[in-house]
PDB file of N, CA and C in Angstrom:
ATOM      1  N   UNK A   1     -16.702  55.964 110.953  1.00  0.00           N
ATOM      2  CA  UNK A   1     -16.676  56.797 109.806  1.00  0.00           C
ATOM      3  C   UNK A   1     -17.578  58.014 110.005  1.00  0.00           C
ATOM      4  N   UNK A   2     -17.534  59.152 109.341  1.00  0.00           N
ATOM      5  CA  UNK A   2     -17.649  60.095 109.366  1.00  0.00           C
ATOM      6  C   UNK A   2     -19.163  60.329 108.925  1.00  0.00           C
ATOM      7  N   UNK A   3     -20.057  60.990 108.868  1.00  0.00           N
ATOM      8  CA  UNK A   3     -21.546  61.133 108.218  1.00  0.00           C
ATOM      9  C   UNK A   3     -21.300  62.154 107.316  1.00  0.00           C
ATOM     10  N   UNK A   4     -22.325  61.489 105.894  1.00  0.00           N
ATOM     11  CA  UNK A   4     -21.881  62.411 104.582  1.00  0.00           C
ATOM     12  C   UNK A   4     -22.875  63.544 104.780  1.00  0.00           C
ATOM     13  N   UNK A   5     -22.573  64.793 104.208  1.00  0.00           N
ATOM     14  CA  UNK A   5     -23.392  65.690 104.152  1.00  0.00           C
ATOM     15  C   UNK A   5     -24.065  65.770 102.661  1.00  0.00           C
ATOM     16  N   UNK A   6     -25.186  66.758 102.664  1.00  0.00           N
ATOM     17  CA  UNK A   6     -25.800  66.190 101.497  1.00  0.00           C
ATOM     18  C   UNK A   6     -25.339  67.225 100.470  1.00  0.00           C
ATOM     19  N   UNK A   7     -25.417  67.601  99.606  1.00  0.00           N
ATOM     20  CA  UNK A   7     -25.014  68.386  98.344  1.00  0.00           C
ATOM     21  C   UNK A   7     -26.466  69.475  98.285  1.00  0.00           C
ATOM     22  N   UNK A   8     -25.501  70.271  98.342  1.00  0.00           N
ATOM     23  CA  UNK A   8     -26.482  71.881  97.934  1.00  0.00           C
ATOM     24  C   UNK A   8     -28.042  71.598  96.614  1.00  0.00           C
ATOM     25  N   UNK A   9     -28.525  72.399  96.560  1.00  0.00           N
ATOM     26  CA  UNK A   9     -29.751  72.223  95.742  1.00  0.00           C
ATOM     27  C   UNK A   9     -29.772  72.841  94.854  1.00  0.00           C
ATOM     28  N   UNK A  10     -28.398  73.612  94.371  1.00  0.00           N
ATOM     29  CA  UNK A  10     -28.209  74.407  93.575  1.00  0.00           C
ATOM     30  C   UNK A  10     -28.752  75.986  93.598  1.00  0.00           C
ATOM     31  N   UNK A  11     -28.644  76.875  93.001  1.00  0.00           N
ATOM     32  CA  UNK A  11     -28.443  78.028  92.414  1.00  0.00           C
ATOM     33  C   UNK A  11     -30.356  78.307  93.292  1.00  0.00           C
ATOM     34  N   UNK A  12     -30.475  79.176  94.484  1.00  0.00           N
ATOM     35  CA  UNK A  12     -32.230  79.338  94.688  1.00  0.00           C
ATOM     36  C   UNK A  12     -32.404  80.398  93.751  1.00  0.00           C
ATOM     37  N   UNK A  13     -34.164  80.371  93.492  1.00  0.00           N
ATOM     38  CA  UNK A  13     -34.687  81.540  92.393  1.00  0.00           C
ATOM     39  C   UNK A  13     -35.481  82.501  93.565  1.00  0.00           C
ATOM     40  N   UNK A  14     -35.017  84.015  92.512  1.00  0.00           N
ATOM     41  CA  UNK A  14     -36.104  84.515  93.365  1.00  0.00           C
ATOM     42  C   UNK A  14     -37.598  84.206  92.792  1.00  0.00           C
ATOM     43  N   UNK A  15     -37.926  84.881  93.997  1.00  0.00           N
ATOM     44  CA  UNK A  15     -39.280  85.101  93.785  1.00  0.00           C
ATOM     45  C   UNK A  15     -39.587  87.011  93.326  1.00  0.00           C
ATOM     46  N   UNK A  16     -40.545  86.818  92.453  1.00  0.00           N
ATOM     47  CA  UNK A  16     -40.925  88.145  92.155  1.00  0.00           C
ATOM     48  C   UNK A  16     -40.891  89.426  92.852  1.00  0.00           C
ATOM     49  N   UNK A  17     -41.213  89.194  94.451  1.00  0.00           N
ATOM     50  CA  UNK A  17     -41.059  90.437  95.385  1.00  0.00           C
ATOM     51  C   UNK A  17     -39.255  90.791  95.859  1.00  0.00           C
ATOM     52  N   UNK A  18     -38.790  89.873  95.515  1.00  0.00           N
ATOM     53  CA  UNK A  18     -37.482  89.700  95.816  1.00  0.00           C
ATOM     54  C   UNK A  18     -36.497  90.654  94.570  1.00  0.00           C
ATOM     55  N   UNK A  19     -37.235  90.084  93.344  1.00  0.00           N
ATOM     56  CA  UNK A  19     -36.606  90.875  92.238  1.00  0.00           C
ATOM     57  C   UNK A  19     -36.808  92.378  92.139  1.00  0.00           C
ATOM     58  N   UNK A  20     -38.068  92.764  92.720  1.00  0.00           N
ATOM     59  CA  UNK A  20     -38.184  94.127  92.199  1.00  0.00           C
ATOM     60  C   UNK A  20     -37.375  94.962  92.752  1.00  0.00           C
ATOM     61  N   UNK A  21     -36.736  95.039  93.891  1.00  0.00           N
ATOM     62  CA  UNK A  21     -35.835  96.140  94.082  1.00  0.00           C
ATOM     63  C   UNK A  21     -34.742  96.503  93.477  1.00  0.00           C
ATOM     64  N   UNK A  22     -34.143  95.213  93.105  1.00  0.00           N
ATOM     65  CA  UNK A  22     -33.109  94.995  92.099  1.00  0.00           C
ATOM     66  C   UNK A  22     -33.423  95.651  90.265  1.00  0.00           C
ATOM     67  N   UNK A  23     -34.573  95.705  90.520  1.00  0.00           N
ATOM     68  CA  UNK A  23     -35.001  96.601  89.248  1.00  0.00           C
ATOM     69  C   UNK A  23     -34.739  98.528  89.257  1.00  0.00           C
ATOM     70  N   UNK A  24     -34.260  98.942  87.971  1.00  0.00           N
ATOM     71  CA  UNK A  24     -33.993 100.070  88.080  1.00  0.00           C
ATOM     72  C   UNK A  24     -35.587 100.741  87.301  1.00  0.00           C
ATOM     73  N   UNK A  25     -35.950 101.834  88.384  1.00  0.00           N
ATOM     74  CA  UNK A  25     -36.971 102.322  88.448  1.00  0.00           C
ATOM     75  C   UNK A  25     -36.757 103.916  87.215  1.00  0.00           C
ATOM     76  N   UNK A  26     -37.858 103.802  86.575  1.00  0.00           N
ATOM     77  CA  UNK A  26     -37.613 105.170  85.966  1.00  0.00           C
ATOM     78  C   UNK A  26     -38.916 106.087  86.423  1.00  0.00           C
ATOM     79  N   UNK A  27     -38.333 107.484  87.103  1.00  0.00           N
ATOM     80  CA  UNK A  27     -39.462 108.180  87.286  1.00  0.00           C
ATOM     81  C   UNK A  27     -39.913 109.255  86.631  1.00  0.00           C
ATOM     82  N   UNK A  28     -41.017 109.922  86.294  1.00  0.00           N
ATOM     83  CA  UNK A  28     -41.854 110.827  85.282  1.00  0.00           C
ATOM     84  C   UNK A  28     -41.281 112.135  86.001  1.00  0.00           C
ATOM     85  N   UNK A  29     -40.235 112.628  86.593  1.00  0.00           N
ATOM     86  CA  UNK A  29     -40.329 114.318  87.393  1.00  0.00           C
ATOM     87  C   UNK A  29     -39.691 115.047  86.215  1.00  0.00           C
ATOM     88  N   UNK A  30     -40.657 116.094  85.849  1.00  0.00           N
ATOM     89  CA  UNK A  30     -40.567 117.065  85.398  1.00  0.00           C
ATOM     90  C   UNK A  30     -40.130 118.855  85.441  1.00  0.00           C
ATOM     91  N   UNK A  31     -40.524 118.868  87.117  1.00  0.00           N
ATOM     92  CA  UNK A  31     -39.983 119.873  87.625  1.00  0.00           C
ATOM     93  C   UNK A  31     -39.718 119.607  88.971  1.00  0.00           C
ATOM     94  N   UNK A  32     -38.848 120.703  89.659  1.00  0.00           N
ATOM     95  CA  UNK A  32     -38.575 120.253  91.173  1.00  0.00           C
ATOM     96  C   UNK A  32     -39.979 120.467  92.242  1.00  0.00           C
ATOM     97  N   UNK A  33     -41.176 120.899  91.945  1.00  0.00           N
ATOM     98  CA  UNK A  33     -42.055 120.606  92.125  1.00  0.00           C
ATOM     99  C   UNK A  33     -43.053 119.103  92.191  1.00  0.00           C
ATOM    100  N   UNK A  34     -42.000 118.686  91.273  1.00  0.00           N
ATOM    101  CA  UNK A  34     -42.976 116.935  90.975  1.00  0.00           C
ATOM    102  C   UNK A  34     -42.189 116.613  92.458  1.00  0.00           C
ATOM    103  N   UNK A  35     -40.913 116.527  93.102  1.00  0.00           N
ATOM    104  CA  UNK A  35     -40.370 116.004  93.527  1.00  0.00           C
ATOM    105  C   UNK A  35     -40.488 117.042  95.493  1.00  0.00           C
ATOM    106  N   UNK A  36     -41.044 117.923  95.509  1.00  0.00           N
ATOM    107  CA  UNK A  36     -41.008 118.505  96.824  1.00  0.00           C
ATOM    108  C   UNK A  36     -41.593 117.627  98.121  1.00  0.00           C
ATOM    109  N   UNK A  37     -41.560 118.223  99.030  1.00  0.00           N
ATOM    110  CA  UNK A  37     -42.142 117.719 100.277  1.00  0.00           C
ATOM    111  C   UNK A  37     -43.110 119.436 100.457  1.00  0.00           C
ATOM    112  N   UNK A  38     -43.486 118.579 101.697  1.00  0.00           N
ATOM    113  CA  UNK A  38     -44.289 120.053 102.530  1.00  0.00           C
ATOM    114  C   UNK A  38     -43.937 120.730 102.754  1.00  0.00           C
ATOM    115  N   UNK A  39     -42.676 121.014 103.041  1.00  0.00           N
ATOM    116  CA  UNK A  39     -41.732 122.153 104.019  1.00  0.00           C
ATOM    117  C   UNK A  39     -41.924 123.070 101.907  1.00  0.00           C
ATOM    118  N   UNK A  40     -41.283 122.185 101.104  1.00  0.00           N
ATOM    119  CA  UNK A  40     -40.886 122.749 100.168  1.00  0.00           C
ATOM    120  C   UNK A  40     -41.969 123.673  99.514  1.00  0.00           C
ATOM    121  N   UNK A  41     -43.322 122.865  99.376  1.00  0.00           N
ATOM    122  CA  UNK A  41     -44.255 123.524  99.179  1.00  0.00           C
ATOM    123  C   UNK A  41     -44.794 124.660  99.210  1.00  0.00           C
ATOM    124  N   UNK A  42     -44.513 125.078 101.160  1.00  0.00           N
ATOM    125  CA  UNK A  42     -44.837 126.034 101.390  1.00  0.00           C
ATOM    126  C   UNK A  42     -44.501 127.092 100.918  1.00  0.00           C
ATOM    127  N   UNK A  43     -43.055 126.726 100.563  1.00  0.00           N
ATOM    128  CA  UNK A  43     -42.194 127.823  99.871  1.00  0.00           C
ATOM    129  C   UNK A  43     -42.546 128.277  98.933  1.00  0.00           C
ATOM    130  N   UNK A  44     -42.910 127.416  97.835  1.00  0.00           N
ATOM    131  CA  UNK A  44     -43.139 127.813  96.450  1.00  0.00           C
ATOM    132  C   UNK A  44     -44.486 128.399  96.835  1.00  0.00           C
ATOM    133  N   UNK A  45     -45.039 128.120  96.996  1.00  0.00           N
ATOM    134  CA  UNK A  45     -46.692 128.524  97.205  1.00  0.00           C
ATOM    135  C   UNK A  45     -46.762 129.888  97.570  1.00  0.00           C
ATOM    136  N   UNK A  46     -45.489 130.362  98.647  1.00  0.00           N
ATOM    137  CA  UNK A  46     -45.230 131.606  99.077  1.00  0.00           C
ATOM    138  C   UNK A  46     -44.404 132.554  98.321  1.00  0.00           C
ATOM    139  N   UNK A  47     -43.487 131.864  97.287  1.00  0.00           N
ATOM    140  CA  UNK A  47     -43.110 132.425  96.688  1.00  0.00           C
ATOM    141  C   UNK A  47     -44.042 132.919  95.112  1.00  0.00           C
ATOM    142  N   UNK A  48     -44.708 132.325  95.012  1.00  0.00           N
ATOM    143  CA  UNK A  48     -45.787 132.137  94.063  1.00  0.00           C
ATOM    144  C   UNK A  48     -46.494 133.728  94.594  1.00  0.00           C
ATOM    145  N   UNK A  49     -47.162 133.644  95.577  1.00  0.00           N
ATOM    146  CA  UNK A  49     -47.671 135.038  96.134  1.00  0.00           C
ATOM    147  C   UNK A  49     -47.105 135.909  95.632  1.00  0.00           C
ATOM    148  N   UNK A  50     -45.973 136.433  96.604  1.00  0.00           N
ATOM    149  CA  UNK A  50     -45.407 137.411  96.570  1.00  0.00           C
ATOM    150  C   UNK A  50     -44.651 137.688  94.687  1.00  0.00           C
ATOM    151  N   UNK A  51     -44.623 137.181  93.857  1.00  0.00           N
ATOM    152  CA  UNK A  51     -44.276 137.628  92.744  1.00  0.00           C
ATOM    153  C   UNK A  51     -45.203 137.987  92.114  1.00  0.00           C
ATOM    154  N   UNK A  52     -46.680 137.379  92.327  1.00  0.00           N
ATOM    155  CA  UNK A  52     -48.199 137.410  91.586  1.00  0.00           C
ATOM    156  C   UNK A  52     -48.833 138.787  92.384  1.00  0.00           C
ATOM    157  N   UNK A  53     -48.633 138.977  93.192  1.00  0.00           N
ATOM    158  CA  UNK A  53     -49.040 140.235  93.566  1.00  0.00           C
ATOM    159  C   UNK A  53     -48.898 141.542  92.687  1.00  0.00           C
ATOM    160  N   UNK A  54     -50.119 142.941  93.109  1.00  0.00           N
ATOM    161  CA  UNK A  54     -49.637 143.548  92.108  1.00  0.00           C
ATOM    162  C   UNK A  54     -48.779 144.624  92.619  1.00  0.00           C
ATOM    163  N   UNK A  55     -48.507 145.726  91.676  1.00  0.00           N
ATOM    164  CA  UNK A  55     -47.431 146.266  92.188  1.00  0.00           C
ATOM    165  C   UNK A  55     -48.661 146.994  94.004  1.00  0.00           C
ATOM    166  N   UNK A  56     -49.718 147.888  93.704  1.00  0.00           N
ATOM    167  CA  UNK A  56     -50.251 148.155  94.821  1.00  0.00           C
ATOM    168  C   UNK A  56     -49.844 147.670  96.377  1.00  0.00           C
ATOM    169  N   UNK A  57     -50.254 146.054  96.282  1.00  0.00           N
ATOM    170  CA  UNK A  57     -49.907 145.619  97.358  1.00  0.00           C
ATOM    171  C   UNK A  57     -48.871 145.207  97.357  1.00  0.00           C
ATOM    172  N   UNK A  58     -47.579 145.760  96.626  1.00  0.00           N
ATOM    173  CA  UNK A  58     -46.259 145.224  96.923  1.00  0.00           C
ATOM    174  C   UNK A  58     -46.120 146.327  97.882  1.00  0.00           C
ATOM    175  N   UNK A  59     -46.104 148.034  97.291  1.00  0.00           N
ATOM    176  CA  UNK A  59     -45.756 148.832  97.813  1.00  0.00           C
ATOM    177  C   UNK A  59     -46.095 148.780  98.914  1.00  0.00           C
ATOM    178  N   UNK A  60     -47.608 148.611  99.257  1.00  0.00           N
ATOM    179  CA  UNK A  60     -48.192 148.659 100.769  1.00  0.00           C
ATOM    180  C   UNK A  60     -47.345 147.627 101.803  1.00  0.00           C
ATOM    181  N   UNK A  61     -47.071 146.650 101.006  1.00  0.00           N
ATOM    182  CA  UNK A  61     -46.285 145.829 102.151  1.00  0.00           C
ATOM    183  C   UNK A  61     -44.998 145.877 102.455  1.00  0.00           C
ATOM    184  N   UNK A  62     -44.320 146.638 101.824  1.00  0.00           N
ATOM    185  CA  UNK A  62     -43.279 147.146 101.836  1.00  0.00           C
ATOM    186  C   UNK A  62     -43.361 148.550 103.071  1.00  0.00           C
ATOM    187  N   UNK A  63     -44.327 149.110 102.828  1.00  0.00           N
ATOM    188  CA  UNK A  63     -44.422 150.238 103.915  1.00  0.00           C
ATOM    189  C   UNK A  63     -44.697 149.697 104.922  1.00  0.00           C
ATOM    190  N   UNK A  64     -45.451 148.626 105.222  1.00  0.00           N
ATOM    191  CA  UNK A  64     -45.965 148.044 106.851  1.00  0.00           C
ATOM    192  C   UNK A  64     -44.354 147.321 107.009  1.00  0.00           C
ATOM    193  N   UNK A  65     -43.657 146.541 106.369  1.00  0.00           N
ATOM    194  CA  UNK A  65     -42.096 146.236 106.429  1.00  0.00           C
ATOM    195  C   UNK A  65     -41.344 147.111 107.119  1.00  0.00           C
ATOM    196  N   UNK A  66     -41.538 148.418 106.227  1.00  0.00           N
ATOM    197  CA  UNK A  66     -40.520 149.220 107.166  1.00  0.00           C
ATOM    198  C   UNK A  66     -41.181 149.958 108.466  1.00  0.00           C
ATOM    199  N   UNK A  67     -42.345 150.137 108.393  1.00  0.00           N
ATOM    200  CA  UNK A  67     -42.667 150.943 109.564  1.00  0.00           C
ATOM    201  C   UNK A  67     -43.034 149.818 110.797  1.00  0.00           C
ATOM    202  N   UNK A  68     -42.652 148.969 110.657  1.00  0.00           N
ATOM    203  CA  UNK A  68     -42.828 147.520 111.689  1.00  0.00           C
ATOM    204  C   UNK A  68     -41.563 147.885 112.267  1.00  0.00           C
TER     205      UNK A  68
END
Protein backbone atom coordinates (compact mmCIF):
# COMPACT_ATOMS: atom_id res chain seq x y z
CA UNK A 1 0.00 0.00 0.00
CA UNK A 2 0.76 3.30 -0.75
CA UNK A 3 2.09 6.00 2.16
CA UNK A 4 -0.49 8.69 3.18
CA UNK A 5 0.56 12.16 2.84
CA UNK A 6 -0.25 14.51 5.47
CA UNK A 7 -2.87 17.39 4.97
CA UNK A 8 -1.78 21.01 4.49
CA UNK A 9 -1.78 23.34 7.68
CA UNK A 10 -3.99 25.53 6.22
CA UNK A 11 -4.16 29.14 5.01
CA UNK A 12 -0.02 30.62 6.38
CA UNK A 13 -0.19 34.28 8.04
CA UNK A 14 1.91 36.88 7.25
CA UNK A 15 4.07 38.30 9.23
CA UNK A 16 4.16 42.11 9.59
CA UNK A 17 7.32 42.75 7.28
CA UNK A 18 5.62 40.71 4.73
CA UNK A 19 2.42 42.87 4.84
CA UNK A 20 3.83 46.17 4.42
CA UNK A 21 4.49 46.27 0.86
CA UNK A 22 1.19 45.18 0.11
CA UNK A 23 0.14 48.37 1.86
CA UNK A 24 -0.73 51.42 -0.23
CA UNK A 25 1.58 54.20 0.78
CA UNK A 26 0.40 57.84 0.79
CA UNK A 27 3.03 60.48 0.17
CA UNK A 28 3.14 64.36 1.45
CA UNK A 29 4.71 65.90 -2.32
CA UNK A 30 3.69 69.12 -2.76
CA UNK A 31 5.73 70.36 -5.49
CA UNK A 32 7.97 68.73 -8.14
CA UNK A 33 10.69 69.84 -6.01
CA UNK A 34 9.56 67.55 -2.99
CA UNK A 35 10.10 64.80 -5.51
CA UNK A 36 13.62 65.77 -7.57
CA UNK A 37 16.93 64.08 -7.63
CA UNK A 38 20.36 65.86 -8.04
CA UNK A 39 20.61 66.12 -11.65
CA UNK A 40 17.09 67.92 -11.11
CA UNK A 41 18.22 70.15 -8.53
CA UNK A 42 20.81 71.56 -10.21
CA UNK A 43 18.47 72.77 -12.56
CA UNK A 44 16.15 74.50 -10.51
CA UNK A 45 18.81 76.03 -8.42
CA UNK A 46 20.13 77.34 -11.84
CA UNK A 47 17.18 78.28 -12.96
CA UNK A 48 16.39 80.05 -9.74
CA UNK A 49 19.64 82.29 -10.56
CA UNK A 50 19.22 83.32 -13.68
CA UNK A 51 15.50 84.69 -13.18
CA UNK A 52 16.61 86.35 -9.60
CA UNK A 53 19.21 88.20 -11.15
CA UNK A 54 18.93 91.80 -11.81
CA UNK A 55 18.31 93.29 -14.92
CA UNK A 56 22.34 94.77 -14.73
CA UNK A 57 23.78 91.47 -14.69
CA UNK A 58 21.40 90.05 -17.13
CA UNK A 59 22.53 92.55 -19.69
CA UNK A 60 26.24 92.03 -18.87
CA UNK A 61 25.84 88.41 -19.44
CA UNK A 62 24.21 88.61 -22.30
CA UNK A 63 27.10 90.75 -23.79
CA UNK A 64 29.95 88.23 -22.62
CA UNK A 65 27.20 85.53 -24.52
CA UNK A 66 27.51 87.19 -27.54
CA UNK A 67 30.95 88.40 -27.68
CA UNK A 68 32.16 84.70 -26.64
Amino acid sequence: MAKKRKAGGGPKTLQKSEEQPNKRVRMNVQSYEDVAGSDDEFHINRDKVLLDEGDDARRKRKRQEQGA
